[in-house]
Protein backbone atom coordinates (compact mmCIF):
# COMPACT_ATOMS: atom_id res chain seq x y z
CA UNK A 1 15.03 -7.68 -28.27
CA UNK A 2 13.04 -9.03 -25.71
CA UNK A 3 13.34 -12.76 -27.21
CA UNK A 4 17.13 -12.16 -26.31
CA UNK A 5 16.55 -11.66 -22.93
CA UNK A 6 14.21 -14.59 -22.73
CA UNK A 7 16.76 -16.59 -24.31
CA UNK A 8 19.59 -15.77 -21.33
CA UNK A 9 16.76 -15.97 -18.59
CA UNK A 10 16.41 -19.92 -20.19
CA UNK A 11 19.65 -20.74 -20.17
CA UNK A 12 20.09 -19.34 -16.87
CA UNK A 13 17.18 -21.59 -15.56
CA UNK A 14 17.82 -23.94 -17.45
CA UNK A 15 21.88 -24.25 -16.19
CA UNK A 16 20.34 -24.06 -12.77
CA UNK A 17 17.75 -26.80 -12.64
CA UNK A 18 20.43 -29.22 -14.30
CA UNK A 19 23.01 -28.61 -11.28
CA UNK A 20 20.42 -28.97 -8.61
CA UNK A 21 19.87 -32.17 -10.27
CA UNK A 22 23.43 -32.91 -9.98
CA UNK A 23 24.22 -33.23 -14.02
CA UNK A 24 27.62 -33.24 -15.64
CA UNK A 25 28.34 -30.26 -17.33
CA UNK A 26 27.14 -31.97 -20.69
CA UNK A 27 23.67 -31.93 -18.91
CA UNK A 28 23.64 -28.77 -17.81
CA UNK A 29 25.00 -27.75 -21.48
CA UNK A 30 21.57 -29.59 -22.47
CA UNK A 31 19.43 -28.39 -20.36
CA UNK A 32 20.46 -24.40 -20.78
CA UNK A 33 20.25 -24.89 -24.38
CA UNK A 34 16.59 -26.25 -24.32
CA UNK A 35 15.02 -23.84 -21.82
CA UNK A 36 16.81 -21.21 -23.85
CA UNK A 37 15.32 -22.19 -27.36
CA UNK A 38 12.14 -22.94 -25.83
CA UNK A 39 12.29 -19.24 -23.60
CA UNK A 40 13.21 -17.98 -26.94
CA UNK A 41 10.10 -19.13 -28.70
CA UNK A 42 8.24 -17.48 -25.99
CA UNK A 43 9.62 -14.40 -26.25
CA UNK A 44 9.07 -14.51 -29.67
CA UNK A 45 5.69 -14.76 -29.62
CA UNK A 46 5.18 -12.20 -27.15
CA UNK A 47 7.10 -9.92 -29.19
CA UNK A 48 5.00 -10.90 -32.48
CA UNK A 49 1.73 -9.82 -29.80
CA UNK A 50 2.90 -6.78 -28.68
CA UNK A 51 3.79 -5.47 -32.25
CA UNK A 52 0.68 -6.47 -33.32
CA UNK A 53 -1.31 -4.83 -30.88
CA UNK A 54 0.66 -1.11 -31.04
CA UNK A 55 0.71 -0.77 -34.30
């Protein structure tokens, strides 16, 4: 669950940075897709940590 959220927090940051930078929507398409995979990843790994470390 928390990967999810990291996922929408990317894409939100993601679509952001790409409009201050003045990007067609194709860019900002781009650009919310890759910092949510990459925020996703994160998460991921965090998620992977914290189940390793309760149980």
């Amino acid at each position: 669950m928390i990967y999810i959220v990291f996922a929408i927090i990317g894409a939100l940051i993601g679509g952001l940075t790409a409009r201050r930078r003045n990007g067609n929507r194709l860019d900002i398409a781009q650009y919310a897709a890759g910092y949510a995979i990459a925020f996703a990843l994160l998460g991921l790994i965090i998620t992977v940590l914290l189940d390793r470390l309760v149980i």
